[in-house]
Protein backbone atom coordinates (compact mmCIF):
# COMPACT_ATOMS: atom_id res chain seq x y z
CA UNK A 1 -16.81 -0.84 108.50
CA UNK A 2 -14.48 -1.59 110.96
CA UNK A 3 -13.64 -4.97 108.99
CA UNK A 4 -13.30 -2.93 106.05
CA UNK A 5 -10.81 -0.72 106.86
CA UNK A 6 -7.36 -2.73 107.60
CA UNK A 7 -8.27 -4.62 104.11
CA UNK A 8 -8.55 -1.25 102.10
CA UNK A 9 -5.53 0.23 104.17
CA UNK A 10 -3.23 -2.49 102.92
CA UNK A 11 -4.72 -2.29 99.45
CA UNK A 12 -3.54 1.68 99.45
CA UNK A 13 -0.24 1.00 101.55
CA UNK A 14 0.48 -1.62 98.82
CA UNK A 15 -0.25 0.54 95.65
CA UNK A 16 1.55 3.42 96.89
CA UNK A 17 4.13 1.49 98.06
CA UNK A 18 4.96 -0.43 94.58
CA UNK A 19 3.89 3.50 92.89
CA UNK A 20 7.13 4.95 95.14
CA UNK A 21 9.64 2.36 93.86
CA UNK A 22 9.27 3.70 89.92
CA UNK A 23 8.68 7.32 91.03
CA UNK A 24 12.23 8.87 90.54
CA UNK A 25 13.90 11.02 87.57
CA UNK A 26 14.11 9.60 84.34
CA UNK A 27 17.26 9.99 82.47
CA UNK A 28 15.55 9.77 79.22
CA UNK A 29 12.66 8.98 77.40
CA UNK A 30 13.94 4.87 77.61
CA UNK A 31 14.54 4.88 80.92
CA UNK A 32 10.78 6.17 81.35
CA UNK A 33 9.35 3.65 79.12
CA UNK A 34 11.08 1.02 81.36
CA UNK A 35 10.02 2.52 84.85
CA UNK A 36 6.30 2.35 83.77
CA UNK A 37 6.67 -1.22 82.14
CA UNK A 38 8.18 -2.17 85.71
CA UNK A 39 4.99 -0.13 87.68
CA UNK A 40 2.44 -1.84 85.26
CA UNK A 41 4.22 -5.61 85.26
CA UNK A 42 4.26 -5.20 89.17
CA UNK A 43 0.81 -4.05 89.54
CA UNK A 44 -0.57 -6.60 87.29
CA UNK A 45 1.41 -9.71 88.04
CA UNK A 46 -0.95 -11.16 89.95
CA UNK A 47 -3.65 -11.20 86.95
CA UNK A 48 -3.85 -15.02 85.38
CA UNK A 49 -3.14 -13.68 81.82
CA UNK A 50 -0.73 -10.83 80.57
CA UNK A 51 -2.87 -7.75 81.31
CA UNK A 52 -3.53 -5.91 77.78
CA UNK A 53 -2.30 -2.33 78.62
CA UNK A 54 -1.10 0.16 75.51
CA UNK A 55 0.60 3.10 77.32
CA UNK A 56 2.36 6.34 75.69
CA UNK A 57 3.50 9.81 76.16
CA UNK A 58 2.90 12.27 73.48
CA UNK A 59 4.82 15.74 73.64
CA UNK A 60 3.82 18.21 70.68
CA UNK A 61 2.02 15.29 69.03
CA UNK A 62 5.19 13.20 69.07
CA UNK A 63 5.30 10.32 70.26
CA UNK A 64 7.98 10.23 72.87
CA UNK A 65 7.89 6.70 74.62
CA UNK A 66 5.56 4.38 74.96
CA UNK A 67 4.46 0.26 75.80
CA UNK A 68 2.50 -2.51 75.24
CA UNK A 69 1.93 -5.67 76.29
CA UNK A 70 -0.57 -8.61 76.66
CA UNK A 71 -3.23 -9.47 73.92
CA UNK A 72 -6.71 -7.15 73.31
CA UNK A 73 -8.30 -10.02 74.45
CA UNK A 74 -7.08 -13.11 77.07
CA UNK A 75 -6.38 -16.04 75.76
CA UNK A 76 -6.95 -14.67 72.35
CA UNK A 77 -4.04 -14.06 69.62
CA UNK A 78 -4.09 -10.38 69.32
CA UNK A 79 -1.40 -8.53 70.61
CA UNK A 80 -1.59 -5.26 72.46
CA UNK A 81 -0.53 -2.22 69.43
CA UNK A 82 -0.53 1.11 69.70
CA UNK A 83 -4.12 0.82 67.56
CA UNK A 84 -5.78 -1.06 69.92
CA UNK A 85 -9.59 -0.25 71.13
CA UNK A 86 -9.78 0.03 74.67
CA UNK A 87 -13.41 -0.04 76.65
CA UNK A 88 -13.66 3.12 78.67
CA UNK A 89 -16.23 1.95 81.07
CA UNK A 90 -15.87 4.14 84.22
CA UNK A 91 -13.13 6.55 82.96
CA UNK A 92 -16.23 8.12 81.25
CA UNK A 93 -17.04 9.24 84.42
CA UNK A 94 -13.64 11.96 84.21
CA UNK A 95 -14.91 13.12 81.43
CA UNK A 96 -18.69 13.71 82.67
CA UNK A 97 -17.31 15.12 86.03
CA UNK A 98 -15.33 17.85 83.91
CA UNK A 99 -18.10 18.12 81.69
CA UNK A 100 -20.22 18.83 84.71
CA UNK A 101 -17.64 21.44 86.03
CA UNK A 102 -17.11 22.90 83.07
CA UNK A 103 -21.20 23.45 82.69
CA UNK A 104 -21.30 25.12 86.11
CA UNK A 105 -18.00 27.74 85.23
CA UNK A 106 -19.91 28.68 82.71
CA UNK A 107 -22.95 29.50 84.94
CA UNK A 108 -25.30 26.84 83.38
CA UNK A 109 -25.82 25.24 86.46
CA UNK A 110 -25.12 25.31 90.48
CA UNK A 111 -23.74 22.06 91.70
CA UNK A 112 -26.56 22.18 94.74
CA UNK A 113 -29.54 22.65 91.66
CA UNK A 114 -31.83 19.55 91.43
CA UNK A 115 -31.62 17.27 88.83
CA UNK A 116 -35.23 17.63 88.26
CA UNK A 117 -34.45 20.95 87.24
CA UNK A 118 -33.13 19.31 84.05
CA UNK A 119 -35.12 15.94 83.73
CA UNK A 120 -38.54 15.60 83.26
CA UNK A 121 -40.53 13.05 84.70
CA UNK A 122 -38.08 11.53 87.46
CA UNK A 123 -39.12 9.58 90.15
CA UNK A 124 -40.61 10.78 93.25
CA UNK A 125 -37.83 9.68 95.35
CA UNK A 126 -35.65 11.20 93.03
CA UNK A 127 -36.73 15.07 93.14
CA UNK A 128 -34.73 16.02 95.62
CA UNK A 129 -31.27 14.76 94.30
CA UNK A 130 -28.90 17.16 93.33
CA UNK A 131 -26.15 17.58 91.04
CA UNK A 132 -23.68 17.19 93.98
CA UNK A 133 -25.31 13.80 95.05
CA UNK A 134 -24.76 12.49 91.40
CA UNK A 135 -21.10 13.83 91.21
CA UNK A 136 -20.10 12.46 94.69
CA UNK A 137 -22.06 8.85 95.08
CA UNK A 138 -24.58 10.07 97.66
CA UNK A 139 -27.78 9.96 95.65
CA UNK A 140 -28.36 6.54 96.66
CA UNK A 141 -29.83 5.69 93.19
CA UNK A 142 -30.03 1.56 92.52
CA UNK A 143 -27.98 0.46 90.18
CA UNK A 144 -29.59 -1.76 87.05
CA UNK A 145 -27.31 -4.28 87.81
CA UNK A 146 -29.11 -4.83 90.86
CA UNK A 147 -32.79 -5.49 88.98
CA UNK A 148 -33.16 -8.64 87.95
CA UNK A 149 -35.38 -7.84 84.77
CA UNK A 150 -32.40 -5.76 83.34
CA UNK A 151 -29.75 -9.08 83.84
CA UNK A 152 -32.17 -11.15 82.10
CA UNK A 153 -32.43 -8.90 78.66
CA UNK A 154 -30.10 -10.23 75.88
CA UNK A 155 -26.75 -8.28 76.04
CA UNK A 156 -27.77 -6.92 72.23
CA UNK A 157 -30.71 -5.28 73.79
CA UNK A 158 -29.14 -4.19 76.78
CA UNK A 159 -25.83 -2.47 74.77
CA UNK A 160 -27.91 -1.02 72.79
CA UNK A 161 -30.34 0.79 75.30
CA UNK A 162 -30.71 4.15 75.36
CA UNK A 163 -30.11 6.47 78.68
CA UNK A 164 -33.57 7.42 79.25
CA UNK A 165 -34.62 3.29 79.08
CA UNK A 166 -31.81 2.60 81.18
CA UNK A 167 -32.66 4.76 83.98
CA UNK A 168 -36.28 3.20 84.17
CA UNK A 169 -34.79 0.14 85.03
CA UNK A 170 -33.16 1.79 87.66
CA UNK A 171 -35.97 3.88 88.69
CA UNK A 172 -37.75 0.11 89.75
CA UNK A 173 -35.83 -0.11 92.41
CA UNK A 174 -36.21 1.16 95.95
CA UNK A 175 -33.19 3.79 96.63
CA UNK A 176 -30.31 2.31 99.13
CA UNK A 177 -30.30 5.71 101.37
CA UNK A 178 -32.04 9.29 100.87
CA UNK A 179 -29.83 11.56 98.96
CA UNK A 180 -26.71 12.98 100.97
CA UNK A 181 -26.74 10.58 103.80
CA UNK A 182 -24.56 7.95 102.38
CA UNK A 183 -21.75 7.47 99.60
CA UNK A 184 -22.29 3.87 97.38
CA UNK A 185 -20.26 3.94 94.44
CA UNK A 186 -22.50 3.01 91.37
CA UNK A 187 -23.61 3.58 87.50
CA UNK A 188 -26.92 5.44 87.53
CA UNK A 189 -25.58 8.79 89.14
CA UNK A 190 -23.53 9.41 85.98
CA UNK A 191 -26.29 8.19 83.83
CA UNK A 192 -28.69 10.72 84.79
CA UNK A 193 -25.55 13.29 84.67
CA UNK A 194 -24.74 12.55 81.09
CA UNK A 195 -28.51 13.29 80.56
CA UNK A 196 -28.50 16.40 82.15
CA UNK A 197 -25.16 17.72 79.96
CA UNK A 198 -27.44 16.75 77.29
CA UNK A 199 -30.09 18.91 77.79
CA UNK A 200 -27.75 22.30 79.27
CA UNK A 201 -26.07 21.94 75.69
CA UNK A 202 -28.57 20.50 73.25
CA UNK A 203 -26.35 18.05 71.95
CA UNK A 204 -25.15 13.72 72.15
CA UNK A 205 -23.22 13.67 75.01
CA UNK A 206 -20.41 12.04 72.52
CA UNK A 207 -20.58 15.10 70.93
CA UNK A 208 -20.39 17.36 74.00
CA UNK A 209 -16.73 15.13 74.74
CA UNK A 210 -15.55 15.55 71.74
CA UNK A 211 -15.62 19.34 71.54
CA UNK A 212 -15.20 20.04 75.82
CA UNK A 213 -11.73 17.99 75.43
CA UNK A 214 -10.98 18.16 71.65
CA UNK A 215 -10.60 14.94 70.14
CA UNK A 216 -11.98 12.35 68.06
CA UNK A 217 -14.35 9.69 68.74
CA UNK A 218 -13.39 6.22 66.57
């Protein structure tokens, strides 16, 4: 840990530092749309392609200023538009965190219940995990990533998995820590999360996204 620290202290000093250069006024709506093509070109410039980034502000559903750049895919011929399909990957995990927040204002869970609570048939290991743990990175929960069996399926069959399957290959592998004692950043927590929105509101968890924050899934 000790190791670790300097590196991730430069990392932040470094992002923060190139953040504070662009984060000023804005005259106008140009000069905005030129600050955060500067913040994005200097973040990215160390990338060995043009990194594909479609950025905008939208005020009253107007379009106020916004900026592209790069191509959807590197080294391919398709340039960055304002219709371009983005993968979410993590930044689904915003929107089950608020999901998750939102299910507990509206008393439907506690953040200390169990997950068990929700989920049938969980492992042993995993009884005692609690919301909390999932939201936070302390459940110590493997990540499929890490089982072998799961790298070896064709990507069709893995893409096209469904929560419940991908937990079990999860649920294969020993736990990294007991639930609280630790924090390890991985996939599974929010897995099993999205699986218990599913069951406090009876519903896909697209759906559930689509109505909490009001827009329209492509």
């Amino acid at each position: 840990m000790k190791q670790i620290i300097p590196i991730t202290l430069l990392f932040l000093s470094s992002f923060f530092q190139s953040c504070e250069k662009h984060d000023r006024p804005v005259a106008n709506f140009r000069h905005l749309e030129q600050e955060v093509a500067g913040l994005i070109q200097e973040r990215t410039r160390k990338l060995p392609f043009k990194a594909p980034v479609a950025w905008a502000m939208v005020q009253d559903g107007e379009v106020k200023s916004s900026y592209q750049q790069g191509y959807e895919i590197p080294d391919a011929n398709t340039l960055v538009s304002d219709q371009s399909l983005f993968l979410l990957a993590s930044t689904t995990k915003l929107f089950t965190s608020v999901m998750v927040m939102k299910a507990a204002e509206e008393g439907k869970l506690l953040l200390s219940s169990k997950a068990s609570e929700f989920i049938d048939n969980l492992p042993a290991t995993w009884q005692s995990i609690t919301i909390s743990h999932l939201l936070s990175h302390t459940d110590g929960i493997a990540d499929v990533m890490d089982n072998s069996y799961y790298k070896a399926l064709d990507p069709a069959i893995a893409e096209g998995m469904g929560r419940h399957e991908y937990l079990e290959y999860a649920a294969q592998l020993p736990q990294h820590f007991r639930p609280g004692y630790q924090t390890r950043y991985g996939q599974s927590g929010y897995v099993l999360l999205s699986l218990v929105l599913e069951k406090l509101y009876e519903r896909s968890y697209e759906t559930i996204v689509s109505q909490k924050f009001s827009f329209r899934w492509v």
